[in-house]
Structure formats: C-alpha cells, structure tokens
C-alpha atoms as a PDB file:
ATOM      1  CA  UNK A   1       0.000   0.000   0.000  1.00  0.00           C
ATOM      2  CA  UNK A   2       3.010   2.379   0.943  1.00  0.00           C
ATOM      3  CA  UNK A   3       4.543   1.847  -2.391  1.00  0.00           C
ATOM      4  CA  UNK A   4       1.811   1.972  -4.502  1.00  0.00           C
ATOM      5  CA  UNK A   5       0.989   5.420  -2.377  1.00  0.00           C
ATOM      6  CA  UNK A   6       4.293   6.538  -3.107  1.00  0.00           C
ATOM      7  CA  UNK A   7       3.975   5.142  -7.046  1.00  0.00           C
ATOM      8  CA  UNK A   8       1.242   7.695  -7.747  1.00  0.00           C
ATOM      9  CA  UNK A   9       2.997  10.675  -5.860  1.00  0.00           C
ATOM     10  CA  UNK A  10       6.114   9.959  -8.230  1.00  0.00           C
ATOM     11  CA  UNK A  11       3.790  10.223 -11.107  1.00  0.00           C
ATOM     12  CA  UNK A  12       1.462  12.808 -10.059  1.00  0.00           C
ATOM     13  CA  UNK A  13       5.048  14.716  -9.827  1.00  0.00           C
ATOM     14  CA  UNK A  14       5.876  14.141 -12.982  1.00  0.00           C
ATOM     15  CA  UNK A  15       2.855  15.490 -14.299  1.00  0.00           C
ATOM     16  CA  UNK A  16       2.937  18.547 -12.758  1.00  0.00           C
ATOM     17  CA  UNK A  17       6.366  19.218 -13.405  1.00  0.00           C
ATOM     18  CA  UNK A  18       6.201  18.967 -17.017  1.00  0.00           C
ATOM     19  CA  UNK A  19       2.867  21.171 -16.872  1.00  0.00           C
ATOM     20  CA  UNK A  20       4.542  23.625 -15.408  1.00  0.00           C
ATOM     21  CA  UNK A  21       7.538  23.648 -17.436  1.00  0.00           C
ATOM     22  CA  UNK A  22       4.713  23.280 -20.340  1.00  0.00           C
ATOM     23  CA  UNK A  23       2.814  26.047 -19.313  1.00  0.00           C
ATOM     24  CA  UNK A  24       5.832  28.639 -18.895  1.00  0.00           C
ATOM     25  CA  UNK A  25       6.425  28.289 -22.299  1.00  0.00           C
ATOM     26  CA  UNK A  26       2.526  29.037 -23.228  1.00  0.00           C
ATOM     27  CA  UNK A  27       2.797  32.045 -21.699  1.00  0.00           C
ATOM     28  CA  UNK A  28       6.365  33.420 -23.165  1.00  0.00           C
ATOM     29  CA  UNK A  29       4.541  32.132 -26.968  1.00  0.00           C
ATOM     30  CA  UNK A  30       1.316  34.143 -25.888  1.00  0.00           C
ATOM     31  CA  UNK A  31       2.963  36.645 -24.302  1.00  0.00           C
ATOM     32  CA  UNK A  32       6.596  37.120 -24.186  1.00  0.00           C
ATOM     33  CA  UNK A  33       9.264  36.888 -22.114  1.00  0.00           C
ATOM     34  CA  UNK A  34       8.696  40.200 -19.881  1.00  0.00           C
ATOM     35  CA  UNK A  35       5.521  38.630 -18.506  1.00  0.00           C
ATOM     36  CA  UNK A  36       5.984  39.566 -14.560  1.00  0.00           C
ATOM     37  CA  UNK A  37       6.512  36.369 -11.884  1.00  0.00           C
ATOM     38  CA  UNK A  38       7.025  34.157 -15.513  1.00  0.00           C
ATOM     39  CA  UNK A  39       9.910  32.192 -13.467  1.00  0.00           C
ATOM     40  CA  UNK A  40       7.470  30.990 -10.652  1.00  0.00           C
ATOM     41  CA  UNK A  41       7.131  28.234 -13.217  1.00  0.00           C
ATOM     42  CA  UNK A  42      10.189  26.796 -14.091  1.00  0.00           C
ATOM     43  CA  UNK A  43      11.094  27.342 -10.625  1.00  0.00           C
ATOM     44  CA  UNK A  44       7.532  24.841  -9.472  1.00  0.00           C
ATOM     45  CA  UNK A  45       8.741  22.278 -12.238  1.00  0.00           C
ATOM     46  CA  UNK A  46      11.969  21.796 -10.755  1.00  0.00           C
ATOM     47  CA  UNK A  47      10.587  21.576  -7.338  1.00  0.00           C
ATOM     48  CA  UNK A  48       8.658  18.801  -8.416  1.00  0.00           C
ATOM     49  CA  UNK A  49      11.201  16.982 -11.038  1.00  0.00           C
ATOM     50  CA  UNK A  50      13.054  16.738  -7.523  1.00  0.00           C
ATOM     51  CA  UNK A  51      10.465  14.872  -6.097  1.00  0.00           C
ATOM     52  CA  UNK A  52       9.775  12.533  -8.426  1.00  0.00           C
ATOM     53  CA  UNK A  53      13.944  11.777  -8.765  1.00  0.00           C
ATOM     54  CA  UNK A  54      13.578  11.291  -4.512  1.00  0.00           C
ATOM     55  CA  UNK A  55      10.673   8.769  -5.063  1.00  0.00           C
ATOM     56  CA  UNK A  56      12.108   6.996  -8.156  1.00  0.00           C
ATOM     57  CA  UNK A  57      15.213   6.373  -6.420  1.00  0.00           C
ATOM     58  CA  UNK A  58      13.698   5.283  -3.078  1.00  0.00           C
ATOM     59  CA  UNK A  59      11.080   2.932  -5.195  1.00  0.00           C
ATOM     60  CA  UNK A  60      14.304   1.495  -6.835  1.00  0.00           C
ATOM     61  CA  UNK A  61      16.017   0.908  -3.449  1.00  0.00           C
ATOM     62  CA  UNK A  62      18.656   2.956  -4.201  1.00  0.00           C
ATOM     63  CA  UNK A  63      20.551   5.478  -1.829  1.00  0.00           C
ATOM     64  CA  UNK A  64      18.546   8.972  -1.131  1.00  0.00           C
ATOM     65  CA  UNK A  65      19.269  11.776   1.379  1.00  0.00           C
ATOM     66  CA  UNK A  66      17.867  10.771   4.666  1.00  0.00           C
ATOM     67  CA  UNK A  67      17.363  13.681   7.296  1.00  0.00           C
ATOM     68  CA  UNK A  68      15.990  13.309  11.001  1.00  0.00           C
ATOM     69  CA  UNK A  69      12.685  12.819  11.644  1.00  0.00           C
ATOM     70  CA  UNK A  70      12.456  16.549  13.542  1.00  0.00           C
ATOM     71  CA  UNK A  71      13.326  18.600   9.911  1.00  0.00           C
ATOM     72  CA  UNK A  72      10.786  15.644   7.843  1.00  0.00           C
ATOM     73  CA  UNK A  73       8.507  16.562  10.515  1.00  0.00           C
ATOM     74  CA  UNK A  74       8.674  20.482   9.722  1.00  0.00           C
ATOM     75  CA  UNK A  75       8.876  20.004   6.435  1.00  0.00           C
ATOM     76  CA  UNK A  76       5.559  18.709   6.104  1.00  0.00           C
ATOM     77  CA  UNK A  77       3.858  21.477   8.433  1.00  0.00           C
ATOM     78  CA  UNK A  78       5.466  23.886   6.681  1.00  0.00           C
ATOM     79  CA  UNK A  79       4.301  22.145   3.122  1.00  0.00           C
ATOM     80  CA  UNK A  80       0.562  21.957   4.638  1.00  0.00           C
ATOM     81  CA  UNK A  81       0.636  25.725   6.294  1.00  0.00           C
ATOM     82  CA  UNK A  82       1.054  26.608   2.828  1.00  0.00           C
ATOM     83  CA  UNK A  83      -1.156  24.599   0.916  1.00  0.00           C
ATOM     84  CA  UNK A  84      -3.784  25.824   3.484  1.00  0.00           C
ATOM     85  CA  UNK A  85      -3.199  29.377   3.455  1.00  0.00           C
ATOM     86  CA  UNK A  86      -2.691  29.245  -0.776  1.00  0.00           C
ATOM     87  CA  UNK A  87      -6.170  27.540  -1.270  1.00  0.00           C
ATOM     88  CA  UNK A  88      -7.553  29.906   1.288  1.00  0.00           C
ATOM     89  CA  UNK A  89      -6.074  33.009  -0.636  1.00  0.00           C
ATOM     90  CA  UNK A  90      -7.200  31.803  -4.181  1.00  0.00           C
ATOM     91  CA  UNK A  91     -10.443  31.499  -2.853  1.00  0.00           C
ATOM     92  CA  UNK A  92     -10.804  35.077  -2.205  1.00  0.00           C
ATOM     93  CA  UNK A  93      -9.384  35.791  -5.739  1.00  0.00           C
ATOM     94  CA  UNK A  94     -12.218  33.898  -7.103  1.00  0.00           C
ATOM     95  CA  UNK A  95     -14.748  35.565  -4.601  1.00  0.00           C
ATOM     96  CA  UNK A  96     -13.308  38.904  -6.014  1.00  0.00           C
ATOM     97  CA  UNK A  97     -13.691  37.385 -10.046  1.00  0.00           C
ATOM     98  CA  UNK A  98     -17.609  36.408  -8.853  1.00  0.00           C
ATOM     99  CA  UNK A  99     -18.560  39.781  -8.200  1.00  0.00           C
ATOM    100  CA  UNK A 100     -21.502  41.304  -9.515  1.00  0.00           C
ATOM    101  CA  UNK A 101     -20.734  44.524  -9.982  1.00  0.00           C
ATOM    102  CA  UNK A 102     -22.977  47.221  -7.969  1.00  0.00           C
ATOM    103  CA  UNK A 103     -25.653  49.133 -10.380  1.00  0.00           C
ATOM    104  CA  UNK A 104     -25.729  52.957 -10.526  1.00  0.00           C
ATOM    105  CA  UNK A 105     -22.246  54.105  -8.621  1.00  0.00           C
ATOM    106  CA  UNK A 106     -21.516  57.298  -8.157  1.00  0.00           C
ATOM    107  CA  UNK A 107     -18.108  57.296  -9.692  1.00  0.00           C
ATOM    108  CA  UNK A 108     -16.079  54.094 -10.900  1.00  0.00           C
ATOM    109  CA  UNK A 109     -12.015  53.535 -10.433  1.00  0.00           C
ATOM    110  CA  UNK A 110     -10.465  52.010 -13.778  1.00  0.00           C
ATOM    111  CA  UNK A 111      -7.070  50.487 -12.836  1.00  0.00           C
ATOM    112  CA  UNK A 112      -4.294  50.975 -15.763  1.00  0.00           C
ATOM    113  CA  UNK A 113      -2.558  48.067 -16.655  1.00  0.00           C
ATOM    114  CA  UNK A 114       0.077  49.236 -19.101  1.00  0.00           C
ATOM    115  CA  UNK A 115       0.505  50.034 -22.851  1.00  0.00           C
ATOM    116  CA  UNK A 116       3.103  48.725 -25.377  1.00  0.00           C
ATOM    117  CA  UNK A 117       3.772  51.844 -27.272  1.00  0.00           C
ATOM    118  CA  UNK A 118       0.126  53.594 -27.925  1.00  0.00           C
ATOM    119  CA  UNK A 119      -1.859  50.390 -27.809  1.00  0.00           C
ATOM    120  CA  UNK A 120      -3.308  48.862 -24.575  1.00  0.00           C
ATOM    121  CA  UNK A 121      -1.718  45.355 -23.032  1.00  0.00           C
ATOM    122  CA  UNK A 122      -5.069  42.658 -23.668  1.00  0.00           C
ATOM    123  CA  UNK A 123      -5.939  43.264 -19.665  1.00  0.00           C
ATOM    124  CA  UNK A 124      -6.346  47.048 -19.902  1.00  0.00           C
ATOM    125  CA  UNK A 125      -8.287  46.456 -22.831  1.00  0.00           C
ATOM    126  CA  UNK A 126     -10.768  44.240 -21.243  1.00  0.00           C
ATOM    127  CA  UNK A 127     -10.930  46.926 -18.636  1.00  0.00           C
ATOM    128  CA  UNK A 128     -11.594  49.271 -21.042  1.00  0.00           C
ATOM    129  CA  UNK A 129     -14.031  47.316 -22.633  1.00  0.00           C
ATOM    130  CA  UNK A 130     -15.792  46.839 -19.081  1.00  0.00           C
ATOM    131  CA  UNK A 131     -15.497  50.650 -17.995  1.00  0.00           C
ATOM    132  CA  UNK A 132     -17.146  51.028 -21.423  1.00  0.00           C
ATOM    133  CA  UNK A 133     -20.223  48.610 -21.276  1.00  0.00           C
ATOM    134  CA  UNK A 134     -20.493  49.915 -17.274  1.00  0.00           C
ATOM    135  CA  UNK A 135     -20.885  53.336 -18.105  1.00  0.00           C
ATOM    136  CA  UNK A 136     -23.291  52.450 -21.082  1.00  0.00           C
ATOM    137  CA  UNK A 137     -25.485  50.989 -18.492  1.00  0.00           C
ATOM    138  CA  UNK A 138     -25.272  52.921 -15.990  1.00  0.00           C
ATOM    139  CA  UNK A 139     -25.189  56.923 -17.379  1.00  0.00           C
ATOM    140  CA  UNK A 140     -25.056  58.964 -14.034  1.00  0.00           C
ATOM    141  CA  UNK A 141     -21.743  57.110 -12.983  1.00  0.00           C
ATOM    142  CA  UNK A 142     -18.583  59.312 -13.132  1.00  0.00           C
ATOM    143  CA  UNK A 143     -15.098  57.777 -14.207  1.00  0.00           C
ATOM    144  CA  UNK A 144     -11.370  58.141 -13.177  1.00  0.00           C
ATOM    145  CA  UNK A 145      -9.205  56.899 -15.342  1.00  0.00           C
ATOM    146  CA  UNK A 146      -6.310  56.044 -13.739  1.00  0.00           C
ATOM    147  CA  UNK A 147      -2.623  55.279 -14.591  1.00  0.00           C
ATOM    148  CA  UNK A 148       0.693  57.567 -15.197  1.00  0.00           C
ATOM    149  CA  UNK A 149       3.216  56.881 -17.920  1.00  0.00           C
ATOM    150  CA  UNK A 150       5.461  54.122 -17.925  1.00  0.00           C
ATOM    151  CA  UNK A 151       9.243  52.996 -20.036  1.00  0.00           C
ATOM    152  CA  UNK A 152       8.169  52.532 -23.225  1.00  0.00           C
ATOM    153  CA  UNK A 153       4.573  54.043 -23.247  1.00  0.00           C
ATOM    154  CA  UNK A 154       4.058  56.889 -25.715  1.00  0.00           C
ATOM    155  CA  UNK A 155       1.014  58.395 -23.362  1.00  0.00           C
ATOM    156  CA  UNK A 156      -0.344  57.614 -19.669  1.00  0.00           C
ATOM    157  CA  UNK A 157      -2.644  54.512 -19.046  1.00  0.00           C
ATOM    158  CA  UNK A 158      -4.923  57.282 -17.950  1.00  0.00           C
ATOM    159  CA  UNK A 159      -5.174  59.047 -21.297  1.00  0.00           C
ATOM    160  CA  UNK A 160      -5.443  55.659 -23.123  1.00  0.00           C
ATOM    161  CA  UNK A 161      -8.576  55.182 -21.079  1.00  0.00           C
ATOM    162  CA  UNK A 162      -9.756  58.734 -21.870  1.00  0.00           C
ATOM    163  CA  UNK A 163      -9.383  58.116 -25.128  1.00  0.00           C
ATOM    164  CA  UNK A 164     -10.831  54.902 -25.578  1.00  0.00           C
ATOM    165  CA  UNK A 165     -13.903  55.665 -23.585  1.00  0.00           C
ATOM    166  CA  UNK A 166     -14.443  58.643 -25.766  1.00  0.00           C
ATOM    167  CA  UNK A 167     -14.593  56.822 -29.322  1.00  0.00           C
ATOM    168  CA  UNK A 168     -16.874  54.444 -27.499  1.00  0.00           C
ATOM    169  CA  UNK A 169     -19.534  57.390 -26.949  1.00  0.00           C
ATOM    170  CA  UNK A 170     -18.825  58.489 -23.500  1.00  0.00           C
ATOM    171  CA  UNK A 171     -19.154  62.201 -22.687  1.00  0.00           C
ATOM    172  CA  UNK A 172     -15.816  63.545 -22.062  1.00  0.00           C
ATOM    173  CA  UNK A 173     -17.162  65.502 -19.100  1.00  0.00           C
ATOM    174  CA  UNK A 174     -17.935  62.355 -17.076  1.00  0.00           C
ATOM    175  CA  UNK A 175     -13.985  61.252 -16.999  1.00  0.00           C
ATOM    176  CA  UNK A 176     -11.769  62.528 -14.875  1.00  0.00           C
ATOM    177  CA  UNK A 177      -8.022  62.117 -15.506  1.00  0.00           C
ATOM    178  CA  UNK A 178      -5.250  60.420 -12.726  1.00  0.00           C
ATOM    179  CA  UNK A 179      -2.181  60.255 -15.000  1.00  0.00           C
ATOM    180  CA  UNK A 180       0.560  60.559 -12.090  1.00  0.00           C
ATOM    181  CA  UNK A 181       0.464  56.925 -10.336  1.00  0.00           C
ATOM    182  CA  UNK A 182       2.927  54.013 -11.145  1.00  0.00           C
ATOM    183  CA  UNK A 183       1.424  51.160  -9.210  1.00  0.00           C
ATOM    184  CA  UNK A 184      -2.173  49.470  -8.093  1.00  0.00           C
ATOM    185  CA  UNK A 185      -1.169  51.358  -4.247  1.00  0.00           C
ATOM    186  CA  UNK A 186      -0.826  54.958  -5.983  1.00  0.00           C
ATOM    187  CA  UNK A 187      -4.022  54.226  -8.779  1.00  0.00           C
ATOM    188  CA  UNK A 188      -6.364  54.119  -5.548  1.00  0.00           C
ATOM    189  CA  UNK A 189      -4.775  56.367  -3.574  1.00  0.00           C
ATOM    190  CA  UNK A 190      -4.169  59.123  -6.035  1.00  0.00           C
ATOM    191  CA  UNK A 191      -7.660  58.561  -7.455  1.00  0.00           C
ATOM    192  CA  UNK A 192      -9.661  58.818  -3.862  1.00  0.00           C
ATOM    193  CA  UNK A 193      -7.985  61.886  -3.508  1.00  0.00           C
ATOM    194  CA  UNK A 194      -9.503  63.138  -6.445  1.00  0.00           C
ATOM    195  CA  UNK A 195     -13.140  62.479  -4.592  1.00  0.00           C
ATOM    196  CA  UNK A 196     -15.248  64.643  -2.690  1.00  0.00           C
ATOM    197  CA  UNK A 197     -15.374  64.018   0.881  1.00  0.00           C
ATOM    198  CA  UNK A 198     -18.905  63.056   0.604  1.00  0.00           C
ATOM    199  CA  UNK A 199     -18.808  60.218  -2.167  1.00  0.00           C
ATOM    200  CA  UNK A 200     -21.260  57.034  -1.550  1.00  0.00           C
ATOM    201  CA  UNK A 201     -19.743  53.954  -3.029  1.00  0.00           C
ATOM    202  CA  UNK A 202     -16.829  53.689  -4.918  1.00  0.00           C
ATOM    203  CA  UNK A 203     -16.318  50.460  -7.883  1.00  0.00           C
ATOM    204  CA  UNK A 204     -12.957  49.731  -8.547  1.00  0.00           C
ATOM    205  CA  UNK A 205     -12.591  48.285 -12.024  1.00  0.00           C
ATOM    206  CA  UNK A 206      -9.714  46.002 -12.863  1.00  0.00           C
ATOM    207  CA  UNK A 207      -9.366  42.050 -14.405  1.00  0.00           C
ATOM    208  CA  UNK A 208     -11.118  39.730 -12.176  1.00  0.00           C
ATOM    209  CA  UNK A 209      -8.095  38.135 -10.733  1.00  0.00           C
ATOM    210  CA  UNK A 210      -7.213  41.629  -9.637  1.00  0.00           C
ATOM    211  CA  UNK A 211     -10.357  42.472  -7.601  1.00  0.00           C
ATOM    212  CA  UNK A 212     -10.170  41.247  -4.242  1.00  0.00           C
ATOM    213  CA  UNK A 213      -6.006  42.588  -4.044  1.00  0.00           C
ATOM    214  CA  UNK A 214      -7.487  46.143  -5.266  1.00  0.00           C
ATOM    215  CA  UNK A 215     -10.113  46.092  -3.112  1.00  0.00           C
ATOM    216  CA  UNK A 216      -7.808  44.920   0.053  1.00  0.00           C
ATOM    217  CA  UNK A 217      -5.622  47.694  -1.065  1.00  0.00           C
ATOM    218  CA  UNK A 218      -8.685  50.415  -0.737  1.00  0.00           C
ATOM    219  CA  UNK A 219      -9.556  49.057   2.240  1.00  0.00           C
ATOM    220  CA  UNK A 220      -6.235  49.499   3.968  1.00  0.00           C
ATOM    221  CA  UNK A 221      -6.499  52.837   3.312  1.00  0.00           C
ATOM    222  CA  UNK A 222      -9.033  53.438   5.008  1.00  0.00           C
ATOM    223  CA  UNK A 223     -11.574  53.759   1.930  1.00  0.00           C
ATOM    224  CA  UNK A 224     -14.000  50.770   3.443  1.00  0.00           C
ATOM    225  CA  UNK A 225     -16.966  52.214   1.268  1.00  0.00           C
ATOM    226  CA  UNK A 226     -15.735  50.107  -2.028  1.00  0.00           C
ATOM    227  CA  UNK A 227     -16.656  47.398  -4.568  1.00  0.00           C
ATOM    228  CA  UNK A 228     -15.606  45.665  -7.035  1.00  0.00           C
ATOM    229  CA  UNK A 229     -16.493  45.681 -10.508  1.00  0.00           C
ATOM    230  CA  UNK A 230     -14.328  42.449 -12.439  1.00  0.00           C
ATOM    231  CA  UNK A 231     -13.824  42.879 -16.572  1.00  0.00           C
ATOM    232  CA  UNK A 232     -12.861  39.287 -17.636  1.00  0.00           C
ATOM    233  CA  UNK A 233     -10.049  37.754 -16.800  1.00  0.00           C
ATOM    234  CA  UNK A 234      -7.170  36.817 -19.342  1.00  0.00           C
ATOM    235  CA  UNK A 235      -6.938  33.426 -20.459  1.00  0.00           C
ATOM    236  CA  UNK A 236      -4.965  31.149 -21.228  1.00  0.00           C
ATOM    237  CA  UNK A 237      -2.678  33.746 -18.534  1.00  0.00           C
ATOM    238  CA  UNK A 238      -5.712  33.739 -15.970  1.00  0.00           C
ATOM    239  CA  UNK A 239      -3.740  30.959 -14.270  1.00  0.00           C
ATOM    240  CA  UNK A 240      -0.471  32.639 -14.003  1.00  0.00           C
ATOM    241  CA  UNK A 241      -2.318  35.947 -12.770  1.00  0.00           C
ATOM    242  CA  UNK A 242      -4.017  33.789 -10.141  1.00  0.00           C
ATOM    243  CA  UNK A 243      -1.132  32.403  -8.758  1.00  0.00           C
ATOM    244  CA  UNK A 244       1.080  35.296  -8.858  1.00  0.00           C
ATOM    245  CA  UNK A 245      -2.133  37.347  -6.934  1.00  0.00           C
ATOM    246  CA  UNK A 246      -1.577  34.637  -3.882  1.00  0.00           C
ATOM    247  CA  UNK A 247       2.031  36.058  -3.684  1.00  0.00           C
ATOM    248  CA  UNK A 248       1.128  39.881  -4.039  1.00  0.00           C
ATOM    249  CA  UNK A 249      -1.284  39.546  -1.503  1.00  0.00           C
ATOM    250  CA  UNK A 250       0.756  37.636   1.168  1.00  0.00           C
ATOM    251  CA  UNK A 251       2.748  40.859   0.635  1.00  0.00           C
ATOM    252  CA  UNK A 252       0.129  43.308   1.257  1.00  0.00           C
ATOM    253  CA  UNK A 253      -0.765  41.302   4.112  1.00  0.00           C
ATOM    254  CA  UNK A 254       2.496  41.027   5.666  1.00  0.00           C
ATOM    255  CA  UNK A 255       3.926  44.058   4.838  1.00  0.00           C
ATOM    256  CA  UNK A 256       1.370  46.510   3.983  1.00  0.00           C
END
C-alpha cells in the first residue's frame, strides 16, 4: 500500500512538473518573455522533477538523502501551512472574479494596466471594454481613469482610457483624468484623492483576478466604502495571474 501510495505521488510529480515547465512556455509564446513572476514556473517544475527523482530512487532501493525525523517533521507542516493558506487566498481571488458589480455608482475607479507603445496590453483592454459597457449601463456614474506613464509608453494609461472611452460614446465631461500613479497602491490612492469628501460607493474596475487585491488595497487605506467591478479575466494567462495574486497579496498582508 506504501509503495503503490508513493507510485502515484512519483507520477502525479511528474505530471505537474512537465505542466509547469509546459505552461511557462505558453505564456512566453502568448505573451513574451517580460511577462511579470514568468519564473514561478520553471522554478515549481523543478521543485517537483526533484520529487519525483527522490521517489524513483527510493522505489528502486537505491541510496537517497535521509534527514531526522524533527526537519521531515517540519517540512511537512510547513508544506501543509502553505497549501492551506494558498487555497484559502485563491479562494478570495475567485470571490473577487464572482462579483456582480454594484448598479448605478456614483463614480467608478479604472485600474491601468500598461501600454506597449500607444496600444493597450489585452488586460487594460478588457478593462476598457468593461469601464465602457459599465458606463453604457449605468449613465449617471462618473469615471477616473487612472494610470501615469510608464518605459516605453508613448502616453499615460490614464489618457489611453480617456481616449478609448471617448470613441466608445462616453461624454468627455464624465472622466476625470489620474495620469501621475505608477502602481495598483498609488491608482487608488491618487484617485480617492480626487473624490469629494462626501462620495457614496466607490467600484474599482480592474481584471477579475485583480479584484479582491485592489479592493484589500482600498480598504487598507481606510476607503472601506468600495466594490468591485471584475472585466474578464485573461486566459490562457488567468492561471499565471491567479497564482502570482496569492504572492502579491501575502505581501500586502504582511507588509502593507
């Protein structure tokens, strides 16, 4: 029973260590290299060729590392602390991507998410598309647009918003422009300043995987009053978003 236990683990590793390794590659062909947190994959798949080496060899009876029982012990905690709190963290990223987004708000957030040149990265342009079909909906809601100017950007995320909300058909007079922020922290910040004191609810529009982080980040700020309003969410790089949210978020946790 042991061996057969440890038969499937050393397969099961296998498996997921040449999906990883196989989906790393998806994303640099879909892409490109610059995609942010790319490595956490090639860094999983080795962590799991490992494994199934350690099992192979200790099927085959031949010699492996042994280490006291007090470090095999912590190991495992450790391994299942994680697994706990990662399952618990994706969980709110999906609660965030289930959202239903909050009819006739007083003003909406739209997060930047970069530009190559002049033309919107595919995740700003599903927020775009979303601030667009939001505001269609729902004409009495106000808009920031908000993002600065980044290497390699010919014009701030902000004014790319602007601009694409305008050939859409929305009335220049219901955007409002935050062009000086750099990061997710600064959008919100920057943009609630641009408020008056006695807004009702805020909607913070971003990709759905991006939702519950933005929304943490409002809230640590003191801007409780929020919801979130999820465009799709990128696929097939939804996965890698997801999983690179459980490590951005730890951070904002931990460290503010």
């Amino acid at each position: 029973m042991i061996k057969t236990w440890k038969t499937i683990k050393m397969i099961l590793c296998l498996l997921v260590s040449i999906f990883c390794f196989g989906y790393a590659a998806v994303c640099v062909i879909y892409a490109g290299i610059h995609v942010s947190w790319l490595f956490i994959w090639p860094l999983f798949g080795i962590f799991f060729a490992i494994r199934h080496r350690m099992l192979y060899k200790e099927l085959r009876g031949k010699a492996r590392l042994t280490f006291p029982l007090g470090i095999k012990l912590l190991y495992k905690a450790c391994f299942l602390t994680f697994l706990c709190i990662f399952v618990f963290v994706e969980s709110m990223v999906l609660s965030g991507m289930q959202t239903n987004p909050e009819e006739d708000l007083p003003y909406v957030i739209v997060l930047g998410a970069g530009l190559r040149g002049n033309a919107p990265t595919r995740p700003l342009l599903l927020r775009m598309q979303a601030a667009a079909e939001y505001l269609t909906d729902n004409p009495d809601t106000m808009v920031i647009a908000s993002g600065g100017q980044g290497s390699g950007e010919s014009m701030s995320e902000a004014q790319c918003i602007y601009n694409y909300l305008v050939d859409k058909g929305i009335a220049p007079s219901r955007i409002l422009l935050e062009d000086q922020s750099r990061n997710t922290v600064e959008n919100i910040q920057n943009s609630f300043a641009m408020l008056p004191a006695d807004t009702g609810r805020v909607g913070i529009l971003s990709n759905g995987f991006h939702i519950y982080r933005a929304t943490r980040i409002a809230i640590k700020q003191g801007y409780t009053n929020v919801c979130g309003i999820p465009s799709r969410t990128l696929y097939p790089l939804g996965l890698h978003y997801m999983v690179r949210e459980f490590f951005a978020i730890i951070a904002l946790e931990v460290f503010g």
